[in-house]
Protein backbone atom coordinates (compact mmCIF):
# COMPACT_ATOMS: atom_id res chain seq x y z
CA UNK A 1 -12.59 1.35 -3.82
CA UNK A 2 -12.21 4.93 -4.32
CA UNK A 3 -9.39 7.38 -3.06
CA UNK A 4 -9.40 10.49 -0.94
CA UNK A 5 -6.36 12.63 -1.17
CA UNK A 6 -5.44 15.79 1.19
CA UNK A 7 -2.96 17.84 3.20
CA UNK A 8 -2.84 18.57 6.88
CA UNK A 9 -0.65 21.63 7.16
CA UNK A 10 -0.35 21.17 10.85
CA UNK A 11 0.93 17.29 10.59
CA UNK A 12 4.73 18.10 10.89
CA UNK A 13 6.16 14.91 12.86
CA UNK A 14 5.89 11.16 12.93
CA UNK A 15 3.94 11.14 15.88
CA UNK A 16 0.98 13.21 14.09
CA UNK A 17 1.04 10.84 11.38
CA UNK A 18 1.07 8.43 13.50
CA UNK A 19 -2.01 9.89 15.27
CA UNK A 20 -3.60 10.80 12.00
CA UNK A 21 -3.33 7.27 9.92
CA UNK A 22 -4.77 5.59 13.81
CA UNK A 23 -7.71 7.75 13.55
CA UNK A 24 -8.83 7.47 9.88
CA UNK A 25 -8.09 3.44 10.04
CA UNK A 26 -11.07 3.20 12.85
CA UNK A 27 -13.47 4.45 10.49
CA UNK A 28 -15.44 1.27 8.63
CA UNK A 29 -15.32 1.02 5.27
CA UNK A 30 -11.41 2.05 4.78
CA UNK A 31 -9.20 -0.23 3.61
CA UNK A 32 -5.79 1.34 3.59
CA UNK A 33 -4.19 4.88 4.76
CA UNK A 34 -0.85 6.36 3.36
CA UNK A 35 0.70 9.44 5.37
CA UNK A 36 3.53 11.21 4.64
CA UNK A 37 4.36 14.14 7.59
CA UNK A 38 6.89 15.02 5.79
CA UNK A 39 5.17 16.48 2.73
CA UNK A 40 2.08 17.07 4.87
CA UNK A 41 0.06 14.69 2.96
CA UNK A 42 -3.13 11.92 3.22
CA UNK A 43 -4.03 9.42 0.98
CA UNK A 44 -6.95 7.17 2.37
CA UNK A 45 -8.14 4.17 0.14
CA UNK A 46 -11.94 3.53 1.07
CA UNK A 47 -15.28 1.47 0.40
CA UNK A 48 -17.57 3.82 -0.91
CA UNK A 49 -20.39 1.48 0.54
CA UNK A 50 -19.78 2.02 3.58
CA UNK A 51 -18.23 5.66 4.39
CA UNK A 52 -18.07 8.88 2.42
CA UNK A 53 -14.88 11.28 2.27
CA UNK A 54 -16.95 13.72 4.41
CA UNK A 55 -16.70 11.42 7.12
CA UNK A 56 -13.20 10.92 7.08
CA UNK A 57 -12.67 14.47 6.56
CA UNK A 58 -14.74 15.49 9.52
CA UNK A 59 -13.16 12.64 11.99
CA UNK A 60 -9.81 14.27 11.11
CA UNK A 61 -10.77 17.72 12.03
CA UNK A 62 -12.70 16.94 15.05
CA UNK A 63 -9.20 15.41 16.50
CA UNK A 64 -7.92 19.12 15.72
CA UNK A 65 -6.52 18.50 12.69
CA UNK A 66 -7.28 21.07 9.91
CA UNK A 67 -7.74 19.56 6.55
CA UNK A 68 -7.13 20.76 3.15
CA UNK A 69 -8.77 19.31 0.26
């Protein structure tokens, strides 16, 4: 299992984490999500097998979200 850590500056409320955590969790191959709105901040456990942090990184911004990483 490997771990992907970034910020998304424009996640400032529960209901973007929220939003965020619900998108990255439908991806295969992750196995746990940890958001924190509050300091703006992602950390997504994964399966290496079976998605890359590209991926995850690209799902998030397609939704609108920008990520920093």
């Amino acid at each position: 299992m490997k771990e992907y850590s970034f910020r998304v500056p424009s996640m400032h409320d529960e209901t973007s984490a929220k939003e965020i955590a619900s998108i990255i969790s439908g991806i295969r191959g992750i196995q746990d999500v940890d958001v924190d709105y509050q300091e703006g901040t992602v950390n997504v456990y994964y399966d290496e097998n079976q998605v890359i942090k590209d991926k995850i990184k690209y799902t998030v911004e397609k939704k609108g979200f920008k990520v920093d990483d």
